[in-house]
PDB file of N, CA and C in Angstrom:
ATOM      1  N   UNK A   1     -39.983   5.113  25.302  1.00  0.00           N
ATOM      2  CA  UNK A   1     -39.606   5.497  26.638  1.00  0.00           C
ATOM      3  C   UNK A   1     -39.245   6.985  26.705  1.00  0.00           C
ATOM      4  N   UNK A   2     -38.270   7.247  25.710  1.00  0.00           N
ATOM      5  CA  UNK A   2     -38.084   8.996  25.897  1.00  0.00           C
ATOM      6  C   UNK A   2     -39.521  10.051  25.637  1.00  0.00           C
ATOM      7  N   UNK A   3     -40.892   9.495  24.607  1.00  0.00           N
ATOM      8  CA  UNK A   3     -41.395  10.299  24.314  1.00  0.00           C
ATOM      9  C   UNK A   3     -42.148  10.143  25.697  1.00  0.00           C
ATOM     10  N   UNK A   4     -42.338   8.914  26.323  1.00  0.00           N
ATOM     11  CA  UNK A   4     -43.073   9.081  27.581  1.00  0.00           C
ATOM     12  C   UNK A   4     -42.323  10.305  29.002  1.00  0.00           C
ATOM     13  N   UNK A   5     -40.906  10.082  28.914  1.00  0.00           N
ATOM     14  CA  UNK A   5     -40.610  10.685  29.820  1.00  0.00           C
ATOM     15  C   UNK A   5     -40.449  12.619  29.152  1.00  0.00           C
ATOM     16  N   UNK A   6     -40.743  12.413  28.221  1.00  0.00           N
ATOM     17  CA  UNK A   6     -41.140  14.267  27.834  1.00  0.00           C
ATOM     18  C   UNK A   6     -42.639  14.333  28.478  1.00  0.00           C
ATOM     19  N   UNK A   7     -43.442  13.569  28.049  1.00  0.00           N
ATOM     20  CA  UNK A   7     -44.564  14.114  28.326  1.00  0.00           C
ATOM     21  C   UNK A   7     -44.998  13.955  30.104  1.00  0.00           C
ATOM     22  N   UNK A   8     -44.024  13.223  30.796  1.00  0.00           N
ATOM     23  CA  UNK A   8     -44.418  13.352  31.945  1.00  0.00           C
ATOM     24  C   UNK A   8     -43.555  14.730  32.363  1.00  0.00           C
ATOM     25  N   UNK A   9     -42.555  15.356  32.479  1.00  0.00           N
ATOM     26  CA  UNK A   9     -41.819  16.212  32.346  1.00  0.00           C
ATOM     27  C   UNK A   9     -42.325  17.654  32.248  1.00  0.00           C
ATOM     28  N   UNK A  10     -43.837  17.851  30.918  1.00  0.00           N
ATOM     29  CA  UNK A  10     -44.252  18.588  30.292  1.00  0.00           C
ATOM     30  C   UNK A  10     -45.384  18.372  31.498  1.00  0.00           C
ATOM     31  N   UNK A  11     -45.935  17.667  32.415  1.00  0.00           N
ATOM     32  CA  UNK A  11     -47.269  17.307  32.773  1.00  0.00           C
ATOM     33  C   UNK A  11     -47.089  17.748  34.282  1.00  0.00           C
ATOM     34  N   UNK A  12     -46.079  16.852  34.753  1.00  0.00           N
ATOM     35  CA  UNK A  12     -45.914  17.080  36.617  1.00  0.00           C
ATOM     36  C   UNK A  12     -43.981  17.533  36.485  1.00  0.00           C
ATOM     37  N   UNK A  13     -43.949  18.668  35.906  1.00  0.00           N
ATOM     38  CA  UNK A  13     -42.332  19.534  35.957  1.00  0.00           C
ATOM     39  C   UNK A  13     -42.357  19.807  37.999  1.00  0.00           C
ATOM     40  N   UNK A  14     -43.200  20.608  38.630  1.00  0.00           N
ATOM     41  CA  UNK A  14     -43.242  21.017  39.825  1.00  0.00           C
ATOM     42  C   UNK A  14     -43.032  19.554  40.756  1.00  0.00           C
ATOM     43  N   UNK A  15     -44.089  18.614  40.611  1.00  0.00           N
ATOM     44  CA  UNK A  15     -44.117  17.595  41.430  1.00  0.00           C
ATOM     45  C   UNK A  15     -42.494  16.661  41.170  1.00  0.00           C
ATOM     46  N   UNK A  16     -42.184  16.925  40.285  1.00  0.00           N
ATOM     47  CA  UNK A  16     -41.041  16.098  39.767  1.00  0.00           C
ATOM     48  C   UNK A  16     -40.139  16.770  40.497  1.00  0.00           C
ATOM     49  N   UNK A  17     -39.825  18.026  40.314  1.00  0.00           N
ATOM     50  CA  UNK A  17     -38.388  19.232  41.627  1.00  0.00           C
ATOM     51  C   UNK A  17     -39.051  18.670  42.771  1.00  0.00           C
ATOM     52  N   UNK A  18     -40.058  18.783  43.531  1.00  0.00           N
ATOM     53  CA  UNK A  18     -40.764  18.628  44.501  1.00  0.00           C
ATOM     54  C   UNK A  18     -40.119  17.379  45.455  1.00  0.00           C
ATOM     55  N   UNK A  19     -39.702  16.356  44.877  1.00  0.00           N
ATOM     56  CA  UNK A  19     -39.821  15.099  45.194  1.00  0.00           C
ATOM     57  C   UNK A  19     -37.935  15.088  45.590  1.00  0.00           C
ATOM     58  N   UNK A  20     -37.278  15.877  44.909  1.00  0.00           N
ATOM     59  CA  UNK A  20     -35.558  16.059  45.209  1.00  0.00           C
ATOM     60  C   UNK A  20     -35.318  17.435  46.201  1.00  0.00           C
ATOM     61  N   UNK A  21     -35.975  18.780  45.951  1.00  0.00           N
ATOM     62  CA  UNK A  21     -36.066  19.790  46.995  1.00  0.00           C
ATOM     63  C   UNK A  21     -37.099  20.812  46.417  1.00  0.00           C
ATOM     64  N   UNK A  22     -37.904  20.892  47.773  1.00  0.00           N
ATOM     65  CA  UNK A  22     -39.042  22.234  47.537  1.00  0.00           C
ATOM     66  C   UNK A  22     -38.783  23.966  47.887  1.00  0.00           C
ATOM     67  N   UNK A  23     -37.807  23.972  47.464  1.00  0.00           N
ATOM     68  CA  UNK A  23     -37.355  25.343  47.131  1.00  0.00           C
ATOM     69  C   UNK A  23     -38.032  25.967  46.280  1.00  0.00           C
ATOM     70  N   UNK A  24     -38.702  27.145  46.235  1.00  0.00           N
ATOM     71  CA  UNK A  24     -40.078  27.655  45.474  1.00  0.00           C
ATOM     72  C   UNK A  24     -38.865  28.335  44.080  1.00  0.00           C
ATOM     73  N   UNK A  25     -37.868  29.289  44.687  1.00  0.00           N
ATOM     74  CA  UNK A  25     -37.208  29.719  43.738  1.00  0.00           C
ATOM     75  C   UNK A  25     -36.653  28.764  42.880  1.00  0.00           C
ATOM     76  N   UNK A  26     -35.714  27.591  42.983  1.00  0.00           N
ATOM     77  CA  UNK A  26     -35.438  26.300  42.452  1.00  0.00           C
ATOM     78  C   UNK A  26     -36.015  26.147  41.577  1.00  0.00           C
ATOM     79  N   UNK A  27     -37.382  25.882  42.011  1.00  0.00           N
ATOM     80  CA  UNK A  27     -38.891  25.160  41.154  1.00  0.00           C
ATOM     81  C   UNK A  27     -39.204  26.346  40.093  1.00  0.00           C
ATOM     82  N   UNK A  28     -38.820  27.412  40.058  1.00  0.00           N
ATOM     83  CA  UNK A  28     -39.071  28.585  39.466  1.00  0.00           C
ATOM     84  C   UNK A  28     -38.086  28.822  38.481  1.00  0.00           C
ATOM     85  N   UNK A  29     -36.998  28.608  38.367  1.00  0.00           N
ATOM     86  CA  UNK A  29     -35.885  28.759  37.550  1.00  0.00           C
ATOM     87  C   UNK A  29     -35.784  27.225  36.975  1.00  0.00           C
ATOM     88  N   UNK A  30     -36.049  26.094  37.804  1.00  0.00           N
ATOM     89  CA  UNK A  30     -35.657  24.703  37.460  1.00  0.00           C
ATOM     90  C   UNK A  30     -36.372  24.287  36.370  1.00  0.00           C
ATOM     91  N   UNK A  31     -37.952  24.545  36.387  1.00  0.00           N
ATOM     92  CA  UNK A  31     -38.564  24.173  35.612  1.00  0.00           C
ATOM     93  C   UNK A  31     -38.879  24.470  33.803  1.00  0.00           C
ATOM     94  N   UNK A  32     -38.784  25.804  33.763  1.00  0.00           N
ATOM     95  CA  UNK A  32     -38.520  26.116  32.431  1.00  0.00           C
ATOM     96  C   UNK A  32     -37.137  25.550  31.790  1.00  0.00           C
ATOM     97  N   UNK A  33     -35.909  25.427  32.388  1.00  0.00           N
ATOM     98  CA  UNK A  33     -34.636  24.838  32.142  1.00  0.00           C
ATOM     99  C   UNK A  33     -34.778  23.558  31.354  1.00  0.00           C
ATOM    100  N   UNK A  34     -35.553  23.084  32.444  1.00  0.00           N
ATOM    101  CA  UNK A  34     -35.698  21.755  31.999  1.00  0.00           C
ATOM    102  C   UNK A  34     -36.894  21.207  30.860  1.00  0.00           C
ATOM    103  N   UNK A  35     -37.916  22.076  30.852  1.00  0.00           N
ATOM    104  CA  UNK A  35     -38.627  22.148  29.513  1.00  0.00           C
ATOM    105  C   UNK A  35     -37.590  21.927  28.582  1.00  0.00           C
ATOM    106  N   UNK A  36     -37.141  23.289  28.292  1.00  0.00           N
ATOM    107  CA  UNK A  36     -35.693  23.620  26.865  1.00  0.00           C
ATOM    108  C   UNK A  36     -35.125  22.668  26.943  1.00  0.00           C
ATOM    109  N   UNK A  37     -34.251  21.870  27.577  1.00  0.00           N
ATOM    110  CA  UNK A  37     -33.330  21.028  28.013  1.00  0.00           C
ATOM    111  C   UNK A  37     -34.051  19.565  26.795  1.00  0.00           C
ATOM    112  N   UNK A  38     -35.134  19.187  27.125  1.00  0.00           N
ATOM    113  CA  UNK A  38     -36.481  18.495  26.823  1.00  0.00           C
ATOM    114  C   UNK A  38     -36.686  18.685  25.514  1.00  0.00           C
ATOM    115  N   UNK A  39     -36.772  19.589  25.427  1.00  0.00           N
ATOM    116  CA  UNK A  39     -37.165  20.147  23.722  1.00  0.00           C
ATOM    117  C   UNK A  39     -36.359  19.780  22.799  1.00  0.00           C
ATOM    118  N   UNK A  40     -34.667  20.065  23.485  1.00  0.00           N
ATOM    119  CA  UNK A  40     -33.678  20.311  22.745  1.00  0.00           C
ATOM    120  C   UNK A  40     -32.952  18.871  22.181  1.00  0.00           C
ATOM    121  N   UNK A  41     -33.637  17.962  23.325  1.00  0.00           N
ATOM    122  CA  UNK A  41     -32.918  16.286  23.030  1.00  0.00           C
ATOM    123  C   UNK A  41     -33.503  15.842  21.771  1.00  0.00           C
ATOM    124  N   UNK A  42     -34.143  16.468  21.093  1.00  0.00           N
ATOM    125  CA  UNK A  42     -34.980  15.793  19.762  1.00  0.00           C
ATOM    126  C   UNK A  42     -33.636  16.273  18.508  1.00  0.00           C
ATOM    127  N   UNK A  43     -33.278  17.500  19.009  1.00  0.00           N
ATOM    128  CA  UNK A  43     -31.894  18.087  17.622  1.00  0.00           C
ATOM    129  C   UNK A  43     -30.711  17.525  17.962  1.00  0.00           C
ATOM    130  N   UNK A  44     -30.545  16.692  19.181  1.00  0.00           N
ATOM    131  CA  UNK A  44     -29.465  16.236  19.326  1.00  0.00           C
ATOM    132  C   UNK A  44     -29.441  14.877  18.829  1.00  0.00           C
ATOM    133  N   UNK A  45     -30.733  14.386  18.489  1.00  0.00           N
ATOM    134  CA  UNK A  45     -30.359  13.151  17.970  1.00  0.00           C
ATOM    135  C   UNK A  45     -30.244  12.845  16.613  1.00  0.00           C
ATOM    136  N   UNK A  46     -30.732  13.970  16.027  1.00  0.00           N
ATOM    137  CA  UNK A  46     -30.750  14.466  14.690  1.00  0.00           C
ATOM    138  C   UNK A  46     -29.223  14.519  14.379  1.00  0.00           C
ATOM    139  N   UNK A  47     -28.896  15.268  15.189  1.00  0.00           N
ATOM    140  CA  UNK A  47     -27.137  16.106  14.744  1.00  0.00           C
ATOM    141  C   UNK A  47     -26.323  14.856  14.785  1.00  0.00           C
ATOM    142  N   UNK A  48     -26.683  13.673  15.896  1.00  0.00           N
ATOM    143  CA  UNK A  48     -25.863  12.585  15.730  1.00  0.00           C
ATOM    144  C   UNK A  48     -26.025  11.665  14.887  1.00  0.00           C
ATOM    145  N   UNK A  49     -27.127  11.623  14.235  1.00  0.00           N
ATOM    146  CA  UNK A  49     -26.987  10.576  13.189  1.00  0.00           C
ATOM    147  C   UNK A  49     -26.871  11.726  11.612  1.00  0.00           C
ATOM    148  N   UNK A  50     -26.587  13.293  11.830  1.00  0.00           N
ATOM    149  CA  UNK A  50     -26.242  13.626  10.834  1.00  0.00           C
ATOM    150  C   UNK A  50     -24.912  13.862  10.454  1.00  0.00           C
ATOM    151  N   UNK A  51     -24.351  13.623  11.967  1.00  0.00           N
ATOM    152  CA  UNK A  51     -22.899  13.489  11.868  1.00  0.00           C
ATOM    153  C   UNK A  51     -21.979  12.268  11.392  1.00  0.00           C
ATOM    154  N   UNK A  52     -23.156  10.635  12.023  1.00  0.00           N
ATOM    155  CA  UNK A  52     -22.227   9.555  11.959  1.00  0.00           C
ATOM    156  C   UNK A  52     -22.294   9.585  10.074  1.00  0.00           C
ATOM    157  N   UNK A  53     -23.552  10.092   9.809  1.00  0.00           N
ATOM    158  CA  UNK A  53     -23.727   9.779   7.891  1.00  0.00           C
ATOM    159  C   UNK A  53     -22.729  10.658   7.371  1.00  0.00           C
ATOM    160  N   UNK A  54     -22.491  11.883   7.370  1.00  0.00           N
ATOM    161  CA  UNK A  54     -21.559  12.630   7.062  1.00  0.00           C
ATOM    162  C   UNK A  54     -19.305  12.071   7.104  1.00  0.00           C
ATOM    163  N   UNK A  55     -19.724  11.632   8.611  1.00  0.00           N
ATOM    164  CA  UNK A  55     -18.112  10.723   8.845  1.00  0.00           C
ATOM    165  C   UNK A  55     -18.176   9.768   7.645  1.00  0.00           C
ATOM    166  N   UNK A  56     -18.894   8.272   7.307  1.00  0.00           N
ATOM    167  CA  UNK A  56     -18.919   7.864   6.756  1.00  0.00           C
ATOM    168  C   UNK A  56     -18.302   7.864   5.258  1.00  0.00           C
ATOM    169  N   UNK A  57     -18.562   8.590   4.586  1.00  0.00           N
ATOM    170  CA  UNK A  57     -17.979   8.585   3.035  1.00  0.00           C
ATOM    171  C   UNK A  57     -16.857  10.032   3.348  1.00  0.00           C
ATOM    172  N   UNK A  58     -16.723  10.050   4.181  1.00  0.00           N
ATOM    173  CA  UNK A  58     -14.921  11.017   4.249  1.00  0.00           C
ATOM    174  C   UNK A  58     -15.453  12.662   4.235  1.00  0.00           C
ATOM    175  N   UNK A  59     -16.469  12.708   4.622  1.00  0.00           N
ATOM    176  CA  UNK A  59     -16.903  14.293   4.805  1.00  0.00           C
ATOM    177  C   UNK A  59     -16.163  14.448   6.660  1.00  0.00           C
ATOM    178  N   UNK A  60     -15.234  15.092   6.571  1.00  0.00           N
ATOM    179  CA  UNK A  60     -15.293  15.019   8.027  1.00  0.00           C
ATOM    180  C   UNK A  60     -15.266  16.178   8.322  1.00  0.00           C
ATOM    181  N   UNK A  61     -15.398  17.461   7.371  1.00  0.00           N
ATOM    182  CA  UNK A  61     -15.042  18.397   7.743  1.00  0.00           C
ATOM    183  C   UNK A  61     -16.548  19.483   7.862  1.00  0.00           C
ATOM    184  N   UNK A  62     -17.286  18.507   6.908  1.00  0.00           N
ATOM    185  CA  UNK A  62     -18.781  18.854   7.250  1.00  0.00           C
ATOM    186  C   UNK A  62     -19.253  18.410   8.539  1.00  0.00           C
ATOM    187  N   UNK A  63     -19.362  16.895   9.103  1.00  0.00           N
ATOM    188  CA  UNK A  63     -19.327  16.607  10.262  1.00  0.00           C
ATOM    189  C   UNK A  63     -18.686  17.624  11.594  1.00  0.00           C
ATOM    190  N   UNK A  64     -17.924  17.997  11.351  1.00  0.00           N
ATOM    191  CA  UNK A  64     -17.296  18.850  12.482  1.00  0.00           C
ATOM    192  C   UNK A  64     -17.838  19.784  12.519  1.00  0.00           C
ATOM    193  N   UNK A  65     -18.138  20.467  11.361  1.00  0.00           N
ATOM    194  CA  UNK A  65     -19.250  22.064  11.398  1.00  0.00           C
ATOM    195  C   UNK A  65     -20.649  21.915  12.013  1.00  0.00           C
ATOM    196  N   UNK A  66     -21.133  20.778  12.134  1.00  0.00           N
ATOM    197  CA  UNK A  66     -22.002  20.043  12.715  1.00  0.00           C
ATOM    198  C   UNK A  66     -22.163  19.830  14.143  1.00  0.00           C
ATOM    199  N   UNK A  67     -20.560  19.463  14.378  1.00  0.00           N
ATOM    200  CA  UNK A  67     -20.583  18.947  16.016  1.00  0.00           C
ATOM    201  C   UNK A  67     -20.383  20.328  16.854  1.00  0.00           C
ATOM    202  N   UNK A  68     -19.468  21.067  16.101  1.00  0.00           N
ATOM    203  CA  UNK A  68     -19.008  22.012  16.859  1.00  0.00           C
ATOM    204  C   UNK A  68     -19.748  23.002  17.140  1.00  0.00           C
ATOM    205  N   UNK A  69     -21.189  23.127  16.595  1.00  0.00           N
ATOM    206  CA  UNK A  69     -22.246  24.460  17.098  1.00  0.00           C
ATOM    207  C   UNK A  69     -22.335  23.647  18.575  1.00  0.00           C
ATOM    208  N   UNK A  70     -22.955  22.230  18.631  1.00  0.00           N
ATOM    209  CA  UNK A  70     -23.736  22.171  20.092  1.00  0.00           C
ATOM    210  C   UNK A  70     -22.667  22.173  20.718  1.00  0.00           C
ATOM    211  N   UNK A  71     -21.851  21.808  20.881  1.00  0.00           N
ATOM    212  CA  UNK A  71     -20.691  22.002  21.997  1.00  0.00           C
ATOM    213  C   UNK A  71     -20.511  23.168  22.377  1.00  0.00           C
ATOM    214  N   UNK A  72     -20.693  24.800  21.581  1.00  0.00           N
ATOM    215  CA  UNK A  72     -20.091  25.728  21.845  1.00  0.00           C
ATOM    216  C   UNK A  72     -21.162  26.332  22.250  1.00  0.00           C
ATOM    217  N   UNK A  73     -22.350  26.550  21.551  1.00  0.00           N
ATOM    218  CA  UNK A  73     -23.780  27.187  22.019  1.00  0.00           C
ATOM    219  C   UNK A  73     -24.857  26.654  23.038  1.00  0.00           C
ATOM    220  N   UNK A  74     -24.732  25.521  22.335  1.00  0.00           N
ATOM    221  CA  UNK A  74     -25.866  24.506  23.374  1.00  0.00           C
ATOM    222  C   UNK A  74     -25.677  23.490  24.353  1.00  0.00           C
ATOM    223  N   UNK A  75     -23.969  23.509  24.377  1.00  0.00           N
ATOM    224  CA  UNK A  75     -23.693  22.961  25.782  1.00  0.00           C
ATOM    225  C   UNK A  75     -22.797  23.933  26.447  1.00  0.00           C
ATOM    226  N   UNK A  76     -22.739  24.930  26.930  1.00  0.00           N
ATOM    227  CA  UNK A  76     -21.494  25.982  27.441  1.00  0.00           C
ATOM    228  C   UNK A  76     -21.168  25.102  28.568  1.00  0.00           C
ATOM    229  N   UNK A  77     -19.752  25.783  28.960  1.00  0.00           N
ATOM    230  CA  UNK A  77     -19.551  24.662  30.014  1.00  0.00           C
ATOM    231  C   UNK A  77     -19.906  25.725  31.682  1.00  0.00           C
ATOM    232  N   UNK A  78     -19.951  25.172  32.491  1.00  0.00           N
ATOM    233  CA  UNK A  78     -20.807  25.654  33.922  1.00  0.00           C
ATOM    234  C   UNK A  78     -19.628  26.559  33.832  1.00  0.00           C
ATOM    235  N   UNK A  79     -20.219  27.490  34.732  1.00  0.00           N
ATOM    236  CA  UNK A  79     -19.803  28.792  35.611  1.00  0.00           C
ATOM    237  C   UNK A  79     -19.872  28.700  36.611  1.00  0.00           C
TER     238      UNK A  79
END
């Protein structure tokens, strides 16, 4: 289901904004966002199952060096 909804994402990005608001600028800034956004859900699932293996046998301090990049880089919080 997720690899289907990348590749529709990657296929109809315009028709997909299109269908919530046709704002040309929107569709212009919205769409590359959401590519990256897309791209990026593949390292996040990585980081979580490299985190739950790491918790496991008492590494927690590796785990945290782990969690704490995407929180600070790859999720900033809104402005």
């Amino acid at each position: 289901m997720c690899v289907l909804s990348v590749i529709i994402v990657f296929l109809v990005p315009e028709q997909i904004f299109r269908v919530f608001n046709g704002d040309a600028g929107l569709i212009e800034i919205g769409v590359p966002a959401v590519e990256i956004s897309f791209l990026m859900m593949s390292f996040f699932g990585i980081q979580v199952v490299a985190t739950a293996l790491l918790q496991f046998p008492g590494r927690s301090k590796r785990s945290l060096m782990i969690t704490l990049p995407r929180q600070v880089f790859f999720l900033p919080p809104p402005r």
